[in-house]
N, C-alpha and C. Protein backbone atom coordinates (compact mmCIF):
# COMPACT_ATOMS: atom_id res chain seq x y z
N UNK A 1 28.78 -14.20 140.23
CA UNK A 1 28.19 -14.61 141.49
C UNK A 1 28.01 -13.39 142.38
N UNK A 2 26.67 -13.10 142.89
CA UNK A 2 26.43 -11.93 143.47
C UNK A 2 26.34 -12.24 145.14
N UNK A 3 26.28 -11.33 145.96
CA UNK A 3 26.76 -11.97 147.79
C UNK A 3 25.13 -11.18 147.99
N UNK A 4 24.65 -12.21 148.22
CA UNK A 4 23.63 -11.46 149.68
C UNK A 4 23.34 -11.52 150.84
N UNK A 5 24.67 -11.61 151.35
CA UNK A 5 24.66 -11.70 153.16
C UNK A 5 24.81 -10.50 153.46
N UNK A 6 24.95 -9.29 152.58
CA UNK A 6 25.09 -7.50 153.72
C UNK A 6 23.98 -7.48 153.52
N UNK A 7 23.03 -7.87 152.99
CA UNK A 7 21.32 -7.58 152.22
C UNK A 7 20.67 -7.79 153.55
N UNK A 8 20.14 -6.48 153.82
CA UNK A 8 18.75 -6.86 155.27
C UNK A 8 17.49 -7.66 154.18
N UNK A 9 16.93 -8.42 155.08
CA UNK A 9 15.85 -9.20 154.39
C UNK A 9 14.81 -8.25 153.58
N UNK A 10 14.43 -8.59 152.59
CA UNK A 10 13.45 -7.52 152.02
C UNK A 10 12.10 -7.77 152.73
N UNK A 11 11.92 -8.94 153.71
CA UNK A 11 10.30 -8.90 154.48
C UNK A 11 10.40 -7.66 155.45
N UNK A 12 11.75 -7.08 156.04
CA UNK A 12 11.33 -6.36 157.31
C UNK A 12 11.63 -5.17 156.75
N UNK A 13 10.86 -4.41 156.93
CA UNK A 13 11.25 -2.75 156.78
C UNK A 13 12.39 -2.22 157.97
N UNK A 14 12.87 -0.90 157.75
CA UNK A 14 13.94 -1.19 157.85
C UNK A 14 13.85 -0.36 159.56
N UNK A 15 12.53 -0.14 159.86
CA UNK A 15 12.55 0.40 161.62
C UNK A 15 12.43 -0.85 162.11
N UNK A 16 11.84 -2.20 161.31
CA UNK A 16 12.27 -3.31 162.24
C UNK A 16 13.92 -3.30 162.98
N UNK A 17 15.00 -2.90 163.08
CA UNK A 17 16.02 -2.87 163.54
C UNK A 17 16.67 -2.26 164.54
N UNK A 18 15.38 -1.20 164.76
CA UNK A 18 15.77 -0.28 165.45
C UNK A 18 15.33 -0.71 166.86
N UNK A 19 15.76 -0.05 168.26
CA UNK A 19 14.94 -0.95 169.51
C UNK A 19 13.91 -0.69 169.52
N UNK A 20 12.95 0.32 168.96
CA UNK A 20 11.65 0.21 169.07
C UNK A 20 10.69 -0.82 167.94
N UNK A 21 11.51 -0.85 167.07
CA UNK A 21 11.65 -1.70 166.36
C UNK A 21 11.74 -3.56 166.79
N UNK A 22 12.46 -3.83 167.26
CA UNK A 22 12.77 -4.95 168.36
C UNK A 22 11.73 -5.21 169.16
N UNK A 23 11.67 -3.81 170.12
CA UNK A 23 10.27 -4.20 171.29
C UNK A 23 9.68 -4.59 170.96
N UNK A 24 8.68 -4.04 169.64
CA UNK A 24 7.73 -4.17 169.15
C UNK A 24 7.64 -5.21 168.31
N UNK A 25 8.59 -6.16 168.06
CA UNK A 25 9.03 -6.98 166.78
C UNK A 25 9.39 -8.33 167.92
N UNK A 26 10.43 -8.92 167.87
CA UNK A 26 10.82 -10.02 168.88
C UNK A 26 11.16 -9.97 169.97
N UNK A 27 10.96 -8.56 170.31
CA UNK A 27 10.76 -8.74 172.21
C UNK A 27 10.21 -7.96 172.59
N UNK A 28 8.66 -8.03 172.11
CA UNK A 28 7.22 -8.01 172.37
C UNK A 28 6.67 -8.78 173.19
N UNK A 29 7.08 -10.44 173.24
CA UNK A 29 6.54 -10.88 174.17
C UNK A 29 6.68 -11.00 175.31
N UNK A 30 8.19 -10.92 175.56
CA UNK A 30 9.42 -10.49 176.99
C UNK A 30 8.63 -9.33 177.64
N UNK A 31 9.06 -8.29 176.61
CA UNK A 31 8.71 -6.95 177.15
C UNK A 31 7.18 -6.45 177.71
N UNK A 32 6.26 -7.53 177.44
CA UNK A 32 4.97 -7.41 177.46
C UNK A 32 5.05 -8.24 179.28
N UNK A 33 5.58 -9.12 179.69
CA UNK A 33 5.57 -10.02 180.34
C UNK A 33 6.48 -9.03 181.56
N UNK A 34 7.90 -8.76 181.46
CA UNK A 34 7.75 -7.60 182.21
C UNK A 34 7.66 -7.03 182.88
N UNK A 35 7.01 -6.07 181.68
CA UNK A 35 6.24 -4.95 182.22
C UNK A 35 4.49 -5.45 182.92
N UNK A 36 4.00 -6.53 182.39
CA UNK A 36 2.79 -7.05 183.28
C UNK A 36 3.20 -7.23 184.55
N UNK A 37 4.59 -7.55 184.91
CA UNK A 37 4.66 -8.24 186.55
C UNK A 37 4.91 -6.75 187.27
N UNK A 38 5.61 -5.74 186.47
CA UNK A 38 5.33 -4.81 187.01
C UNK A 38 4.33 -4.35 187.61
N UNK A 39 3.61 -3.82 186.54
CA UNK A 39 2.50 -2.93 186.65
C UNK A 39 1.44 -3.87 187.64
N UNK A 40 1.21 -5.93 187.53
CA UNK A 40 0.37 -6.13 188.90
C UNK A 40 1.16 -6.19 190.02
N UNK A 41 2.91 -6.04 190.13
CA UNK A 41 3.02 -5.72 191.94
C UNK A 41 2.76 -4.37 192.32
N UNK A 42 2.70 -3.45 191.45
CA UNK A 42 2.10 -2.06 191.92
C UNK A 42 0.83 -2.10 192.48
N UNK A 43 0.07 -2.57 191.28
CA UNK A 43 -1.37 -2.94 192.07
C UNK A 43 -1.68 -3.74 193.06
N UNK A 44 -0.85 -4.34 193.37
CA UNK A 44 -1.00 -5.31 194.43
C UNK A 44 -0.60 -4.59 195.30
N UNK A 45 0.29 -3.72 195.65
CA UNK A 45 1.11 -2.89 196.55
C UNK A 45 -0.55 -1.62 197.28
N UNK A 46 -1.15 -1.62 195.91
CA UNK A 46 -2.49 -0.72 196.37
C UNK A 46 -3.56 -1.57 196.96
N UNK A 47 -3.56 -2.77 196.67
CA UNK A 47 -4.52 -3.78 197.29
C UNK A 47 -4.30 -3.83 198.56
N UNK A 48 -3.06 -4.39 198.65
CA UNK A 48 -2.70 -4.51 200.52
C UNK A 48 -2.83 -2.87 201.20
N UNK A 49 -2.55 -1.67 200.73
CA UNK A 49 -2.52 -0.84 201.57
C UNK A 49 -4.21 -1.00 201.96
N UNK A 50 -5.47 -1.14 200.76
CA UNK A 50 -6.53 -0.99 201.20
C UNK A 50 -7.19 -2.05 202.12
N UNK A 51 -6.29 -3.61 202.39
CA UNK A 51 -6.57 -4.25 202.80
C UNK A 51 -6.43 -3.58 204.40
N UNK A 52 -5.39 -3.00 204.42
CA UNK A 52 -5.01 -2.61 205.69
C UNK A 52 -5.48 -1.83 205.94
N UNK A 53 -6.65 -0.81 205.08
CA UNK A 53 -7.33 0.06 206.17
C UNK A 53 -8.83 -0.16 206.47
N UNK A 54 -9.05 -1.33 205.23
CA UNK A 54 -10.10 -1.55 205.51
C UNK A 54 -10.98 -2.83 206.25
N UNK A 55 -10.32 -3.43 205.65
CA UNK A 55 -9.59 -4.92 206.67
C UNK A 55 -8.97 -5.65 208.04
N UNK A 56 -7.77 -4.89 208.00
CA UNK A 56 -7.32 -4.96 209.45
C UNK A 56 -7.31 -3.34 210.59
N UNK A 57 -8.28 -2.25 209.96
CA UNK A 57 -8.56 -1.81 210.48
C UNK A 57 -7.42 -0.54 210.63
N UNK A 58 -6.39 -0.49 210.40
CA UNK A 58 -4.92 0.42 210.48
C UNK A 58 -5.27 1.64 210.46
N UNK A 59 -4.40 2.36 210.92
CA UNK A 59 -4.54 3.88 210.60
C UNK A 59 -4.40 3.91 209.32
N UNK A 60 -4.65 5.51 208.66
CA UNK A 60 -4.21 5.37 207.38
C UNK A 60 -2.46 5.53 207.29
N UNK A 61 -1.84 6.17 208.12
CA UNK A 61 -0.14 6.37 208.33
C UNK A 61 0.49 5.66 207.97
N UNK A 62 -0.28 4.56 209.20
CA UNK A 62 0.09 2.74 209.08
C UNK A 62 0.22 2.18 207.91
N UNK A 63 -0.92 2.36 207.07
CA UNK A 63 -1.40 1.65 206.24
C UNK A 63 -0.03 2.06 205.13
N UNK A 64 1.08 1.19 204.76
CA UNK A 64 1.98 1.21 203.57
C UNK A 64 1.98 0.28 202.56
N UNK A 65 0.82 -0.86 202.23
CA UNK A 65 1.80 -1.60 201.41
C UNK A 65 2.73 -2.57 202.29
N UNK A 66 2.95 -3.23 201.32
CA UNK A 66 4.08 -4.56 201.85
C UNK A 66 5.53 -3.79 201.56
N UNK A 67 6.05 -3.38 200.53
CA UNK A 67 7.06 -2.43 200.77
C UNK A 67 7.26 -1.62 201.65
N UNK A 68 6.67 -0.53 201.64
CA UNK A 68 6.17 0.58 202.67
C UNK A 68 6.19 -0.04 204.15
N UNK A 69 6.20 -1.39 204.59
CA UNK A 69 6.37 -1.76 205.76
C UNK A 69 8.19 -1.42 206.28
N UNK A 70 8.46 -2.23 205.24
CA UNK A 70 10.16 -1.88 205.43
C UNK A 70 10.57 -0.74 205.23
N UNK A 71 10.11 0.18 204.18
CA UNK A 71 10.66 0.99 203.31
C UNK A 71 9.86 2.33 203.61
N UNK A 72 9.48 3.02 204.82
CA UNK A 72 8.02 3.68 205.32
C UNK A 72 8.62 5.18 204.37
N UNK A 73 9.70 5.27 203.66
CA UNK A 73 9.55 6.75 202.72
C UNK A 73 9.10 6.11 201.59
N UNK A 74 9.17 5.18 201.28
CA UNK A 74 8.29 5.07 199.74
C UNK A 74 6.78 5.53 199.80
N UNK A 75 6.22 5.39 200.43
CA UNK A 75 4.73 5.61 200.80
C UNK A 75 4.57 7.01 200.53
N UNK A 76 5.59 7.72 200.94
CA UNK A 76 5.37 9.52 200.95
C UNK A 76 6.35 10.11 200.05
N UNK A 77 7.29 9.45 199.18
CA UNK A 77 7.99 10.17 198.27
C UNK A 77 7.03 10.18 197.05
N UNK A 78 6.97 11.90 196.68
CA UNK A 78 6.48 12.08 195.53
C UNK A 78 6.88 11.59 194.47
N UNK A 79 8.31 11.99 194.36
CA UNK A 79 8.92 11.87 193.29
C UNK A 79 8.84 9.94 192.97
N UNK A 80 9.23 9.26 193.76
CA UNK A 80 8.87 7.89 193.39
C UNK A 80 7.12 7.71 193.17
N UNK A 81 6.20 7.92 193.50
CA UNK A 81 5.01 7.64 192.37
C UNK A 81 4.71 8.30 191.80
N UNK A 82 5.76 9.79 190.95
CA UNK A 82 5.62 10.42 189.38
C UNK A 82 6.63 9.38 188.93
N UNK A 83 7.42 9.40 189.43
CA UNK A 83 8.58 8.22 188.26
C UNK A 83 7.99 6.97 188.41
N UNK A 84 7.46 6.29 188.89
CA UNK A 84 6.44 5.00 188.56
C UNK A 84 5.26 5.46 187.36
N UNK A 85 4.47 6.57 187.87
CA UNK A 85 3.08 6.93 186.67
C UNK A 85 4.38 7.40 185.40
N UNK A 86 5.23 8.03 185.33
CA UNK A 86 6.29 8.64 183.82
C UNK A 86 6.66 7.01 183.83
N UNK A 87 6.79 6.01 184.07
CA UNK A 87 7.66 4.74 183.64
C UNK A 87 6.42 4.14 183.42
N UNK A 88 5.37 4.12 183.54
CA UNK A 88 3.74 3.49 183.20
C UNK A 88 3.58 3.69 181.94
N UNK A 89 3.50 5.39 181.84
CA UNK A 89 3.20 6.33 180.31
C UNK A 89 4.25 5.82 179.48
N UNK A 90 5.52 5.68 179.79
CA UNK A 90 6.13 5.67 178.55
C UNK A 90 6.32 3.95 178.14
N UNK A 91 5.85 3.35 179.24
CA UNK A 91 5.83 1.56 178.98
C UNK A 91 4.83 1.42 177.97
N UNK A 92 3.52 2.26 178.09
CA UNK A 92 2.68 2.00 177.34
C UNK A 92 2.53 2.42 176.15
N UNK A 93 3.30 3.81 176.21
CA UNK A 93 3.16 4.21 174.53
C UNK A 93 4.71 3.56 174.15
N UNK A 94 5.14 3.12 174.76
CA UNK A 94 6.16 2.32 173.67
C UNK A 94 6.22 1.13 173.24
N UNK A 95 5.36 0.08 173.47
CA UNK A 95 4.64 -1.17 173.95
C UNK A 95 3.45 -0.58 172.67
N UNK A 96 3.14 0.23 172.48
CA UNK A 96 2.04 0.78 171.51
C UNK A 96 2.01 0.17 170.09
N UNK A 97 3.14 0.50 169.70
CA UNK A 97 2.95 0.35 167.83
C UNK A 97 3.32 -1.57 167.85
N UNK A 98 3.16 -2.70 168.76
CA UNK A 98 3.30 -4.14 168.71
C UNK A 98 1.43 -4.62 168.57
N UNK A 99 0.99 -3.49 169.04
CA UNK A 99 -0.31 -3.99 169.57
C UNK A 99 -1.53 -3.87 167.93
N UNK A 100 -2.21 -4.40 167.24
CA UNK A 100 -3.18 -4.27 165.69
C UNK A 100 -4.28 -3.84 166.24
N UNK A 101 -5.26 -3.93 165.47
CA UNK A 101 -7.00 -4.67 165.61
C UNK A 101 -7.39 -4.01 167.21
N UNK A 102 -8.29 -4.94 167.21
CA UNK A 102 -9.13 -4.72 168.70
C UNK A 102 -7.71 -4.36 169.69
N UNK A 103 -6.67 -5.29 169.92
CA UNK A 103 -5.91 -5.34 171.12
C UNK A 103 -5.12 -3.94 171.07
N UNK A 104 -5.04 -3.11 170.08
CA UNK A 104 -4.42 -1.39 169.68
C UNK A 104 -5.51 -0.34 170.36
N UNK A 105 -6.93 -0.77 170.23
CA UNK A 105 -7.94 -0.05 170.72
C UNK A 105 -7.93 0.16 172.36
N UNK A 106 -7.59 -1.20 172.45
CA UNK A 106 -7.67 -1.18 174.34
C UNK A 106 -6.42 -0.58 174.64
N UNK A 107 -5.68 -0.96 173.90
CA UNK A 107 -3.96 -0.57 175.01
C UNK A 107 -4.10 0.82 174.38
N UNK A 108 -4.47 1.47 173.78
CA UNK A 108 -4.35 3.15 173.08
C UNK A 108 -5.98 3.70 174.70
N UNK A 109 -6.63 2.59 175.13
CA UNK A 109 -7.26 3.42 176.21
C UNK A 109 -6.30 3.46 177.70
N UNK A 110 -6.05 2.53 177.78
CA UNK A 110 -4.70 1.86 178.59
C UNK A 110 -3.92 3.74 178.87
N UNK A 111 -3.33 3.98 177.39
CA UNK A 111 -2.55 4.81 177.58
C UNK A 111 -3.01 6.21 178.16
N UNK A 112 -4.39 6.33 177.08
CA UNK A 112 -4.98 7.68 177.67
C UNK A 112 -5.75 8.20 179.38
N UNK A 113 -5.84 6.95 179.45
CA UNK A 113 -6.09 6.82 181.00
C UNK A 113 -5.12 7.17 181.56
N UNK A 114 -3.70 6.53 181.48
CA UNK A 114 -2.40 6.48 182.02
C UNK A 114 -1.71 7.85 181.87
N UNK A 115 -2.52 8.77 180.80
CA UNK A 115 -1.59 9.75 180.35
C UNK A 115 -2.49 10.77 181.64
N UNK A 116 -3.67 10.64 181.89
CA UNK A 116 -4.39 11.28 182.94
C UNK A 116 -3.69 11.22 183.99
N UNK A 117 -3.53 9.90 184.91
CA UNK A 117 -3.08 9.07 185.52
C UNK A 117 -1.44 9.98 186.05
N UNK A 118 -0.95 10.08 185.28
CA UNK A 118 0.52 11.03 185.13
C UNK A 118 0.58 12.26 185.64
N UNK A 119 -0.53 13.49 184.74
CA UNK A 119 -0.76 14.32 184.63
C UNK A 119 -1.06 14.79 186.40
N UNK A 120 -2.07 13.91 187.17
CA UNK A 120 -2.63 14.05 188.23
C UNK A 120 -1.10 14.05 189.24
N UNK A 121 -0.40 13.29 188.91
CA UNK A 121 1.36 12.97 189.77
C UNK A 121 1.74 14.11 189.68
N UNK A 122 1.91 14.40 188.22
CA UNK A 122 2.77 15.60 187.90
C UNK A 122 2.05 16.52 189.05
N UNK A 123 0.98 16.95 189.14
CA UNK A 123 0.51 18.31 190.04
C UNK A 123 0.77 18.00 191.55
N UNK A 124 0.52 16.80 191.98
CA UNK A 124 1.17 16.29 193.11
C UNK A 124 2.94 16.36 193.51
N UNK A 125 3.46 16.10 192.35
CA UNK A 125 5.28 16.07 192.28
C UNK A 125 5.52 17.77 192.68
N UNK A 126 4.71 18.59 191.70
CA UNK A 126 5.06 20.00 191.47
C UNK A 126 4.97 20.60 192.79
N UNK A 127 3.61 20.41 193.49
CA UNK A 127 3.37 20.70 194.84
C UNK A 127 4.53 20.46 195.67
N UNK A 128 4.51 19.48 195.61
CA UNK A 128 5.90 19.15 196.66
C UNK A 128 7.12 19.84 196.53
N UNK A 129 7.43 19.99 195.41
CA UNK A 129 8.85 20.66 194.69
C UNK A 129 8.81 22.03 195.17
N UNK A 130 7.62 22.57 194.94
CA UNK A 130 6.71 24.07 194.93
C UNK A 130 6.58 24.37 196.70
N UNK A 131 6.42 23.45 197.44
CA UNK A 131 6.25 23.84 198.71
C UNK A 131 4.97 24.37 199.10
N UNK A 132 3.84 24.44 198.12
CA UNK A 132 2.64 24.89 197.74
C UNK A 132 1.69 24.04 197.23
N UNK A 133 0.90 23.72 198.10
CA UNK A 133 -0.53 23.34 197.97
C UNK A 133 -1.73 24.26 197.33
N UNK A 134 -2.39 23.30 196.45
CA UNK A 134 -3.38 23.79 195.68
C UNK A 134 -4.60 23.96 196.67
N UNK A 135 -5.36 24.22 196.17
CA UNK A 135 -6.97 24.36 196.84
C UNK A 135 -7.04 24.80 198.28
N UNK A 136 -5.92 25.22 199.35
CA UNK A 136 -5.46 25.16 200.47
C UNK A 136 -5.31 24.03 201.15
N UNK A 137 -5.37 23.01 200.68
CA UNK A 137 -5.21 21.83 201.39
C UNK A 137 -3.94 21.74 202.04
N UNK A 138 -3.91 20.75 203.17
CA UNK A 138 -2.65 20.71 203.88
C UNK A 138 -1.54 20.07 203.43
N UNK A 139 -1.96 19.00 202.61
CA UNK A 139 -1.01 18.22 202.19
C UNK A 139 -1.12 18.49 200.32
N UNK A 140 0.11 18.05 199.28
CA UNK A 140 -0.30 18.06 197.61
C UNK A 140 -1.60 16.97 197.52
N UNK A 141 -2.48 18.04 196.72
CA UNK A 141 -3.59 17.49 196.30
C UNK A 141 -3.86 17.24 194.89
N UNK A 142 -4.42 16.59 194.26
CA UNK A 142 -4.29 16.46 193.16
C UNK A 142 -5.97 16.50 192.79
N UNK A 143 -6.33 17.21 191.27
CA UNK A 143 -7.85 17.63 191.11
C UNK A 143 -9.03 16.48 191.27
N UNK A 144 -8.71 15.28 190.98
CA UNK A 144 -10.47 14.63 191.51
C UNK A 144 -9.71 14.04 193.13
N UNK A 145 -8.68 14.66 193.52
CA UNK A 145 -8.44 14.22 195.29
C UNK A 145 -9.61 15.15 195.69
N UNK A 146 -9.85 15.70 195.56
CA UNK A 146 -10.94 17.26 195.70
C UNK A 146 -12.48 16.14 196.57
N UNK A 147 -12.29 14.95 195.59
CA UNK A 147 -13.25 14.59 195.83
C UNK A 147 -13.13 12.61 196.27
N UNK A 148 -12.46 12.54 195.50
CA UNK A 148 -12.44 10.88 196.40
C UNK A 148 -10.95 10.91 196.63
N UNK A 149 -10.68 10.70 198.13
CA UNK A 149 -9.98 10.04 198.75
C UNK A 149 -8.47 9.27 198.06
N UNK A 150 -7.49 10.06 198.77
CA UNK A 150 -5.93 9.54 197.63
C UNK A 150 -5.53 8.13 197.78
N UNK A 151 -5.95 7.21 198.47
CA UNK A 151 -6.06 5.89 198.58
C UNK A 151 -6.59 5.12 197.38
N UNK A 152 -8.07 5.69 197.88
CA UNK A 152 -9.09 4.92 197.22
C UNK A 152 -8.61 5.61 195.11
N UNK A 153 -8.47 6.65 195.59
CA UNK A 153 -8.38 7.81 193.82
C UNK A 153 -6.67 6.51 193.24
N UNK A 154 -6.09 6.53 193.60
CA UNK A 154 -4.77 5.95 193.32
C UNK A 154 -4.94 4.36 192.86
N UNK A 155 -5.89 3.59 193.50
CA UNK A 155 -6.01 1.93 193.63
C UNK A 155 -7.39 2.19 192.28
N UNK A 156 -8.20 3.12 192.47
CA UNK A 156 -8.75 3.50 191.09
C UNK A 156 -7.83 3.52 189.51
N UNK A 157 -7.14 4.25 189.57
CA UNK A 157 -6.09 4.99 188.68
C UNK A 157 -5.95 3.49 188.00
N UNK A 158 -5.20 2.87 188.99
CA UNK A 158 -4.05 2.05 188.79
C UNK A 158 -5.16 0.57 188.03
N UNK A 159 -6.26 0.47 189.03
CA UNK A 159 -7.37 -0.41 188.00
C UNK A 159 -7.77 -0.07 187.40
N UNK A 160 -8.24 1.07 186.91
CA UNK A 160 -8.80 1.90 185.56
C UNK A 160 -7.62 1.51 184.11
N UNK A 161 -6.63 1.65 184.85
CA UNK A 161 -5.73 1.21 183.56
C UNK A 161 -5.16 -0.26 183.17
N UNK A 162 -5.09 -0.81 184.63
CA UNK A 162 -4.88 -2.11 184.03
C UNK A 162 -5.90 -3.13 183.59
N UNK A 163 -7.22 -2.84 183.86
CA UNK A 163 -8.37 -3.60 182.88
C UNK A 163 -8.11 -3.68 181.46
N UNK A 164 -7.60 -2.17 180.70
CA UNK A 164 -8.03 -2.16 179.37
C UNK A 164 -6.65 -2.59 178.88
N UNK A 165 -5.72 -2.80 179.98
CA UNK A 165 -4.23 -3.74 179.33
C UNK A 165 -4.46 -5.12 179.45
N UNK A 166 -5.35 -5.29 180.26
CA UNK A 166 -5.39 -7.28 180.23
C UNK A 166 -6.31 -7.53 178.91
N UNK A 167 -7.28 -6.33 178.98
CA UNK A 167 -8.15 -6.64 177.64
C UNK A 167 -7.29 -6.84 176.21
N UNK A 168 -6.95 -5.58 176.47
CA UNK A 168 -5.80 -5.33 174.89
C UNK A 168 -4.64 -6.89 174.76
N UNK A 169 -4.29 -7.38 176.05
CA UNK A 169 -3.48 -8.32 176.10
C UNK A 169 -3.98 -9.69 175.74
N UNK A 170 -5.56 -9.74 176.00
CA UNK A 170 -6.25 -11.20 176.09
C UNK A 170 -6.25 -11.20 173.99
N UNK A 171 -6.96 -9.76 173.34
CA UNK A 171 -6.75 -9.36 172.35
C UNK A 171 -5.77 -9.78 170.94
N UNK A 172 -4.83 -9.68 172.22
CA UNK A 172 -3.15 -9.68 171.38
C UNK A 172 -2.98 -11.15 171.18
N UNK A 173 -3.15 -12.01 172.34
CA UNK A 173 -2.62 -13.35 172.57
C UNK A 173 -3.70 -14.10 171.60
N UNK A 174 -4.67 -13.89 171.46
CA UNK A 174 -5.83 -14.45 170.66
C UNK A 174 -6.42 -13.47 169.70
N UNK A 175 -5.95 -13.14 168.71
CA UNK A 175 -6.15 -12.54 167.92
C UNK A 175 -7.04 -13.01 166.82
N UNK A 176 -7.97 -11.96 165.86
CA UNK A 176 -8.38 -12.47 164.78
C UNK A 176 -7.92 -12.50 164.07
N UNK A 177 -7.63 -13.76 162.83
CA UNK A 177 -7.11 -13.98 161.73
C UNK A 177 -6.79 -12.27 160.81
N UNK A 178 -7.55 -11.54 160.58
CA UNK A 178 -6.85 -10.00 159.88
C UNK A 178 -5.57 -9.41 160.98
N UNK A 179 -6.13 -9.26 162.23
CA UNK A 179 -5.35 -8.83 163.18
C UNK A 179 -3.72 -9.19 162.98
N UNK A 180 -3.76 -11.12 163.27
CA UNK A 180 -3.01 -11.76 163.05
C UNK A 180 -1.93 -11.84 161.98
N UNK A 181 -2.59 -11.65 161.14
CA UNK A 181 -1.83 -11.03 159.69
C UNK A 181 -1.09 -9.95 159.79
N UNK A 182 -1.20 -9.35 160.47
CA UNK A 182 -0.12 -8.47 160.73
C UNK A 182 0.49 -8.05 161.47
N UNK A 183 0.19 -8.88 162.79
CA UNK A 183 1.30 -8.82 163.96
C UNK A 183 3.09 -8.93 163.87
N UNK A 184 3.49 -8.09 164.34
CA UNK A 184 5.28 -8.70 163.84
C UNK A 184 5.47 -9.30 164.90
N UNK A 185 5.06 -9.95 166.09
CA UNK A 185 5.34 -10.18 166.76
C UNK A 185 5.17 -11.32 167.35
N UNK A 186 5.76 -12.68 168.20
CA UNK A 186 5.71 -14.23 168.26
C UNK A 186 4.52 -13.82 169.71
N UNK A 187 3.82 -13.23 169.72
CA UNK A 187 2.44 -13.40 170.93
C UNK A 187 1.34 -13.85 171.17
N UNK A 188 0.79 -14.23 170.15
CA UNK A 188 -0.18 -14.89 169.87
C UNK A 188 -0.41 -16.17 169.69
N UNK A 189 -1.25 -16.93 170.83
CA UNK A 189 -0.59 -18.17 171.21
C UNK A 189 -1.74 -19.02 169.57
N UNK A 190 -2.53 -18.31 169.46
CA UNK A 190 -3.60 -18.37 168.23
C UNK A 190 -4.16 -17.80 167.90
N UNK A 191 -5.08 -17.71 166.75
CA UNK A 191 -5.93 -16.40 166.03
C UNK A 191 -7.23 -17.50 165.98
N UNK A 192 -8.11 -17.09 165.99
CA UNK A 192 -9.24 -17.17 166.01
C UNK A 192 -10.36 -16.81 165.20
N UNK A 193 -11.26 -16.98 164.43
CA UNK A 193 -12.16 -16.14 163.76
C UNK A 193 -12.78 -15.46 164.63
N UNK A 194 -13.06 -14.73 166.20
CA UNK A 194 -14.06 -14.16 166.97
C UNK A 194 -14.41 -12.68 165.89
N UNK A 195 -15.67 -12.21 165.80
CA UNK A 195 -16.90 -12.03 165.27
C UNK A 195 -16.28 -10.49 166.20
N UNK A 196 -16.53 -9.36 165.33
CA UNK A 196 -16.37 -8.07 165.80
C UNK A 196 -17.18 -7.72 166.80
């Protein structure tokens, strides 16, 4: 009589076990869910500031966000929106290898946007750290600030990337039957035949 209860299942390979493994495996759909409520109160946090300058008219000073009302250093700490864009980048490329098919295409643009998205913080974070402004500007500037507006450039950013995550997500949840076939993951509320 032979025991096969130390035996890992022979369906899962054996990075299924690991936490990236996991994320990407049975808490894919948690982790997807989330990180979505995240990433729309951020954007929402950029909605209201533009509501408020464009809307109710505010200075731009004024203008914080619903946080930023209570909280008026979040608005101007660097370092908190590089560690929001570094916790974006690494949500997304780790959230990466759950995603097949079409819904891998969008969230792999998701990321490269996001990896821009970062990059632009980082020169903003450095400035600050640096005590040194680029281009002579008065305040850290960051390279297309050059040209649109850190409000408007930021509430950009932040919709530029979350379009191609709701896409990749609508993708994931409704997948095509090949796709489907190889998802490890319980997200897909159905597969569908939709037509490439």
């Amino acid at each position: 009589m032979t025991s096969t209860a130390l035996k890992a299942p022979q369906s899962q390979p054996p990075e299924a076990h690991s936490f990236l493994g996991k994320l990407n495996g049975p808490w894919h759909k948690r982790a997807l869910q989330v990180f979505t409520i995240i990433v729309v109160v951020h954007l929402a946090e950029h909605l209201v500031q533009a509501y408020q300058v464009y809307v109710l008219k505010w200075p731009l000073h004024q203008a914080r966000g619903v946080l930023g009302q209570a909280f008026p250093w979040l608005v101007h700490s660097e370092v908190l929106h590089y560690g929001y864009a570094l916790i974006m980048l690494v949500g997304i490329w780790m959230l990466l290898p759950g995603f097949v098919g079409r819904s891998r295409a969008w969230w792999l643009a998701a990321l490269v946007i996001q990896f821009w998205h970062h990059i632009e913080h980082a020169l903003l974070q450095g400035q600050a750290i640096a005590g040194r402004t680029l281009f002579g500007a008065p305040v850290p500037t960051s390279i297309v600030q050059l040209w649109i507006p850190r409000l408007e450039l930021h509430l950009f950013y932040n919709t530029l990337v979350f379009v191609p995550m709701m896409v990749a997500m609508y993708y994931h949840v409704f997948p095509r039957v090949p796709d489907a076939a190889r998802m490890r993951c319980s997200c897909a509320l159905r597969s569908h035949p939709a037509t490439a």
